[in-house]
N, C-alpha and C. Protein backbone atom coordinates (compact mmCIF):
# COMPACT_ATOMS: atom_id res chain seq x y z
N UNK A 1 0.84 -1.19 0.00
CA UNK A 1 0.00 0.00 0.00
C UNK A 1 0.88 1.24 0.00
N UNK A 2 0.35 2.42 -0.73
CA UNK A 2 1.03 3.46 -0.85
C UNK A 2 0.65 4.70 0.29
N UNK A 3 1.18 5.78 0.63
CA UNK A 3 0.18 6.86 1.20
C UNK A 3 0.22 7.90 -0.29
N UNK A 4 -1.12 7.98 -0.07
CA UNK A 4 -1.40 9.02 -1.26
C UNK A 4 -1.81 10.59 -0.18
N UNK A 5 -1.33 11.81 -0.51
CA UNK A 5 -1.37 13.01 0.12
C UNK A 5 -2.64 13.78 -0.42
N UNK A 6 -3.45 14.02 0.67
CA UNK A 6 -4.74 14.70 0.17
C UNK A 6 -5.04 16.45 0.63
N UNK A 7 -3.87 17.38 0.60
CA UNK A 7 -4.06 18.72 0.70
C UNK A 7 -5.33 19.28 0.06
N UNK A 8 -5.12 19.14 -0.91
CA UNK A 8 -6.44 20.00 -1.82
C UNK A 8 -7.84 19.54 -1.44
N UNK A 9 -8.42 18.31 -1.07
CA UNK A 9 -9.61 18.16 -0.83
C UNK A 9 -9.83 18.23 0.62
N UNK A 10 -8.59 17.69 1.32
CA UNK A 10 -9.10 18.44 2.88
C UNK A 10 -9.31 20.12 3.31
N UNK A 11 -8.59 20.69 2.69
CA UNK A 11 -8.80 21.75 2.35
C UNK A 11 -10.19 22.57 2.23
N UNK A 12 -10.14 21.44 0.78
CA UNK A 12 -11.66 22.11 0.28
C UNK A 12 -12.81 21.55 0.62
N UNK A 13 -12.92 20.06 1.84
CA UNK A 13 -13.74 20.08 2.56
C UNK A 13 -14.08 20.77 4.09
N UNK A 14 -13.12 21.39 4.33
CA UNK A 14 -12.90 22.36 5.80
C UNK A 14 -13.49 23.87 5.38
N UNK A 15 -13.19 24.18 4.51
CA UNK A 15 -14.12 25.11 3.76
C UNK A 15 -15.33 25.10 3.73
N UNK A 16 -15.76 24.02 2.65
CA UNK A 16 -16.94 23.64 2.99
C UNK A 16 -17.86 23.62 3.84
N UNK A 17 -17.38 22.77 4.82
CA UNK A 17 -18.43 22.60 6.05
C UNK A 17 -18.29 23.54 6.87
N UNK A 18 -17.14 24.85 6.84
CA UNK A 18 -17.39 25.88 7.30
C UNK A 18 -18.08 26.89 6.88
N UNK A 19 -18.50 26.97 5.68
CA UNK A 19 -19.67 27.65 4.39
C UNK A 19 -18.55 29.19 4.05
N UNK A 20 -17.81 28.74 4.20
CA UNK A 20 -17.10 29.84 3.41
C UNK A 20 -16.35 29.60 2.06
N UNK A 21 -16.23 31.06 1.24
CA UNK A 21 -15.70 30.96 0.07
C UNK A 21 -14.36 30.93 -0.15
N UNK A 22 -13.68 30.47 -0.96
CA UNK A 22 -11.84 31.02 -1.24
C UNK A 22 -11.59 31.98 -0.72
N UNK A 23 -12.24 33.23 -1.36
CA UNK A 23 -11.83 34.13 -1.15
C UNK A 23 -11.52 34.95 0.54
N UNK A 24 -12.83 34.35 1.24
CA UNK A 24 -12.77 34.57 2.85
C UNK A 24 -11.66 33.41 3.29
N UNK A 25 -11.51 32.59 3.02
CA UNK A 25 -10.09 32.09 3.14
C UNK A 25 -8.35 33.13 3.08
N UNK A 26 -8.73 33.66 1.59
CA UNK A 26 -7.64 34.53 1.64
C UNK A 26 -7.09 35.46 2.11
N UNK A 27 -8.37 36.13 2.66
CA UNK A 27 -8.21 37.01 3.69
C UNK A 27 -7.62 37.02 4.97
N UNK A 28 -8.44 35.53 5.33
CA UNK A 28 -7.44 35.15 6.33
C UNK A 28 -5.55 35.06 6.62
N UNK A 29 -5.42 34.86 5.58
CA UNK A 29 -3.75 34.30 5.72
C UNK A 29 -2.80 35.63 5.82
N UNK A 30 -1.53 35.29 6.39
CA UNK A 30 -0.75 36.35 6.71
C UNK A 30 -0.35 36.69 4.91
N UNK A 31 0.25 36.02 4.73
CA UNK A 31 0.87 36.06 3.33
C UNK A 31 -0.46 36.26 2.11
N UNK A 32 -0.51 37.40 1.21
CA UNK A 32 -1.72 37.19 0.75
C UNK A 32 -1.96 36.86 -0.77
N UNK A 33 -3.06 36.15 -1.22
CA UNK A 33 -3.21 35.11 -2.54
C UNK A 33 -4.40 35.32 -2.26
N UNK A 34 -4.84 34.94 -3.70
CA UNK A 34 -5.83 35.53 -4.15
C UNK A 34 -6.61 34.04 -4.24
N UNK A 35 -8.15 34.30 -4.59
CA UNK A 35 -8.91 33.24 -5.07
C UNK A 35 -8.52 31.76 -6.29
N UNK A 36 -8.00 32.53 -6.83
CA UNK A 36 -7.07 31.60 -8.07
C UNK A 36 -6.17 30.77 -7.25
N UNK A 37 -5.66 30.57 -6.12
CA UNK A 37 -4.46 30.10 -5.38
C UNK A 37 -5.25 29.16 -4.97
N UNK A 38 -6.40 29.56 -3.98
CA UNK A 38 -6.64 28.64 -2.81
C UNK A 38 -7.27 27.52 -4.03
N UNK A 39 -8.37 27.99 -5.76
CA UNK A 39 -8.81 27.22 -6.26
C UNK A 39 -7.31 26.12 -6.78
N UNK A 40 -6.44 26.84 -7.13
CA UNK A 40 -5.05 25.82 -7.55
C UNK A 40 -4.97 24.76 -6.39
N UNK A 41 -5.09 25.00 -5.22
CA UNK A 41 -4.66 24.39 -4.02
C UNK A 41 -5.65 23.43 -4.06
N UNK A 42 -6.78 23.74 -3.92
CA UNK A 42 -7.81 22.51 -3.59
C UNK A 42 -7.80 21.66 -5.07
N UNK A 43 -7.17 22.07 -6.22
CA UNK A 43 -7.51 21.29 -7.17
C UNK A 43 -6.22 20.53 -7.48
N UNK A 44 -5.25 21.02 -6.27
CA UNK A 44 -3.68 19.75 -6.37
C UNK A 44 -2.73 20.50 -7.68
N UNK A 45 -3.02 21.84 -7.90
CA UNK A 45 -2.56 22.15 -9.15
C UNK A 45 -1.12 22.57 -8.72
N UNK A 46 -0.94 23.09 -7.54
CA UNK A 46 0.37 23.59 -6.94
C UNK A 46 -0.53 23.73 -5.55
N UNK A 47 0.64 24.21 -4.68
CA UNK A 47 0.64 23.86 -3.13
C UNK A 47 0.67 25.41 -2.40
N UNK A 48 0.34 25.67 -1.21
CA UNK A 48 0.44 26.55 -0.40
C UNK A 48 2.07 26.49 0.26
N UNK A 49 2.89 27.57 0.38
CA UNK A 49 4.21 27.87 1.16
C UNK A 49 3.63 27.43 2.73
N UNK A 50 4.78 27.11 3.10
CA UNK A 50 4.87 26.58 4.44
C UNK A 50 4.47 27.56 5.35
N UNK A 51 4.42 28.93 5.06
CA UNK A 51 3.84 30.01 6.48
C UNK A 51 2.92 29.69 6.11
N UNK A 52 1.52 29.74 4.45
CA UNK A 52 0.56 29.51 4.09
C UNK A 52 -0.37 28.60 4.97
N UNK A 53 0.67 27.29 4.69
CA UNK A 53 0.04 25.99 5.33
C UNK A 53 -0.25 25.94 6.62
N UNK A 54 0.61 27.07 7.11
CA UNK A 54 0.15 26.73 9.11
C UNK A 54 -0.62 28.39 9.50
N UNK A 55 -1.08 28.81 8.14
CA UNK A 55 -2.10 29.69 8.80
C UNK A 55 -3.30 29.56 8.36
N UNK A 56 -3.01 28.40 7.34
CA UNK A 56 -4.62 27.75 7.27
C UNK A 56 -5.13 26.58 8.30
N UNK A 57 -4.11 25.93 8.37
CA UNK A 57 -4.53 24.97 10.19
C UNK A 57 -4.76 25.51 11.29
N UNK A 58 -3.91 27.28 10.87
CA UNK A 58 -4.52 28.14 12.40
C UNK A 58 -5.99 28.10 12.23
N UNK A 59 -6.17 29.03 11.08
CA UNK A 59 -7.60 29.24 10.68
C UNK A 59 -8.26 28.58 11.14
N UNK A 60 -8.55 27.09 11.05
CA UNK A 60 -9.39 26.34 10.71
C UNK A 60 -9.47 25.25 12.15
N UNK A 61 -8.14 25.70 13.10
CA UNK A 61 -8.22 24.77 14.24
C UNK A 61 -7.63 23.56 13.97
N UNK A 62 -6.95 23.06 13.28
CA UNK A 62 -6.90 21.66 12.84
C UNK A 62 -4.91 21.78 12.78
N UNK A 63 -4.47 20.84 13.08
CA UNK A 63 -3.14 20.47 13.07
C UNK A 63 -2.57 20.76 11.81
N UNK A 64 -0.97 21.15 10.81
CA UNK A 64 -1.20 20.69 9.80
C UNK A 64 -1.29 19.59 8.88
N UNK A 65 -0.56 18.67 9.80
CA UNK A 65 -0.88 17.37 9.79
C UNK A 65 -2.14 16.55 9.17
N UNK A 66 -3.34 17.24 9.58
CA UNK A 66 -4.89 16.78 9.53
C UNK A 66 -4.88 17.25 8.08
N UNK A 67 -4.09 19.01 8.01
CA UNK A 67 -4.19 19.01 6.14
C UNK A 67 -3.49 18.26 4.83
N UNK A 68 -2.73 17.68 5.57
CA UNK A 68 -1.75 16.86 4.57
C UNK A 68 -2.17 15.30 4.93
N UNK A 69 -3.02 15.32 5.58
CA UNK A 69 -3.07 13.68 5.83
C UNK A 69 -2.98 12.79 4.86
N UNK A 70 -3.17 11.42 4.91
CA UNK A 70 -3.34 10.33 4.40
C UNK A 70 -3.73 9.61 4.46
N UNK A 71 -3.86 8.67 3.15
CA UNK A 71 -5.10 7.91 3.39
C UNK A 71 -3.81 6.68 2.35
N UNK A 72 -4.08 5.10 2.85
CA UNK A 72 -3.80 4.40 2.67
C UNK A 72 -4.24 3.71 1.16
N UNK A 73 -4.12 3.35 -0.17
CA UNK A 73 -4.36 2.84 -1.30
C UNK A 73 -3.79 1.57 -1.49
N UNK A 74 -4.69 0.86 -1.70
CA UNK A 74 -3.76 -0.48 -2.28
C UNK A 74 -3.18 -0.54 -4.34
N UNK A 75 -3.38 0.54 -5.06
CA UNK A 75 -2.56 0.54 -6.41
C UNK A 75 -1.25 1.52 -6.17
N UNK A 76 -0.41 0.93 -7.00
CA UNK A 76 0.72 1.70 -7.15
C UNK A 76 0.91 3.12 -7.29
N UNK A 77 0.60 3.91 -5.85
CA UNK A 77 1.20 5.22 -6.57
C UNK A 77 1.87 6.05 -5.92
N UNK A 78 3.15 6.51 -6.74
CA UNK A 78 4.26 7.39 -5.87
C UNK A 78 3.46 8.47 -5.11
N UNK A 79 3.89 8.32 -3.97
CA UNK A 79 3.57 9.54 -3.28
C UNK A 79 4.55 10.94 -3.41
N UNK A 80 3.62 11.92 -3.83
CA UNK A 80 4.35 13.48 -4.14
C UNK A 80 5.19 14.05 -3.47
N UNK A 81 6.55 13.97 -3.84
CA UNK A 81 7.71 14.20 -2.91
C UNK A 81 7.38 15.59 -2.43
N UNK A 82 7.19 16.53 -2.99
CA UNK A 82 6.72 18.05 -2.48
C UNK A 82 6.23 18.07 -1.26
N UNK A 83 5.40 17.23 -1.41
CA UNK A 83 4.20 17.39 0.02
C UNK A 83 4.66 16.69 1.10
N UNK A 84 5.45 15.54 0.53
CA UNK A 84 6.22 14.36 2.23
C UNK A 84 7.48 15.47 2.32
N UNK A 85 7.59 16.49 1.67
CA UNK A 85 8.89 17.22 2.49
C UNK A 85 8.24 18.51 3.04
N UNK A 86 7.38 19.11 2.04
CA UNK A 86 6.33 19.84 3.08
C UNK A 86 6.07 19.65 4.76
N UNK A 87 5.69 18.25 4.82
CA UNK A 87 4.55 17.93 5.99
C UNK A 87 5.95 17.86 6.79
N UNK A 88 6.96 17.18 6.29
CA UNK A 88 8.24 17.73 7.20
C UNK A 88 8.96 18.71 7.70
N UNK A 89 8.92 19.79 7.11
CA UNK A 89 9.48 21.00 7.39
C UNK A 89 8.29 21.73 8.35
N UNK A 90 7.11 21.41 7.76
CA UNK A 90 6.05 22.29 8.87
C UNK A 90 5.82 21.49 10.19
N UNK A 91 6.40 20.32 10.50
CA UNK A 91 5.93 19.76 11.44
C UNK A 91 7.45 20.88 12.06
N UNK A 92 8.43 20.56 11.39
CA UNK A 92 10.16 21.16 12.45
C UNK A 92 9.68 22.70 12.67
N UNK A 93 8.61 23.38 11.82
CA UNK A 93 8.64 24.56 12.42
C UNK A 93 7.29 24.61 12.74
N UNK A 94 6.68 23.95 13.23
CA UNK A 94 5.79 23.43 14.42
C UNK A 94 6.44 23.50 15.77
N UNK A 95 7.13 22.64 15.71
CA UNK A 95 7.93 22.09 17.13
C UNK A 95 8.92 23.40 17.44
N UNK A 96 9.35 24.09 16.31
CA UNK A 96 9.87 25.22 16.42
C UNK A 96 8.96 26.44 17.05
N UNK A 97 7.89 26.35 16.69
CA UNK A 97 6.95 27.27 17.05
C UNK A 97 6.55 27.13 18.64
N UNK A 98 6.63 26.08 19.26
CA UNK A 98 6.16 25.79 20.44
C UNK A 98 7.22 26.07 21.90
């Protein structure tokens, strides 16, 4: 089994069930991007920067961990080196943060 990385749809289900749009997303973040970003993001097209990523887990209450999670597959598929070095660097400046 592989871990496959699911940023973009956890994302864009935390949104969701919070009934807000991209754009009130963007507002939120220190660093600022526009509607076109957060839609790139939830659609896996490119990724949020590492301050990005931990001021949308602020936002939203959730670890960033919970945004990069994983989910277990049984077909062959590489998991996206971007994101397993992502979820690493934000966890060291996690632990950095604390």
């Amino acid at each position: 089994m592989t871990e496959v990385h699911y940023f973009g749809p956890n994302l864009k289900r935390l949104r969701l069930q919070s009934g807000l749009s991209q754009p009130e997303i963007c507002a939120a973040l220190v660093t600022p991007v526009n509607g076109q970003a957060i839609s790139n993001w939830e659609r896996e097209i490119n990724h949020p920067t590492c301050e990005n990523l931990i001021g949308i887990a602020k936002f939203f209450n959730v670890m960033p961990s919970e945004l990069l999670r994983t989910e277990k597959r049984p077909q062959l598929e590489k998991p996206r080196p971007f994101l397993i070095e992502l979820m690493s660097i934000c966890q060291k400046l996690q632990r950095y943060a604390e």
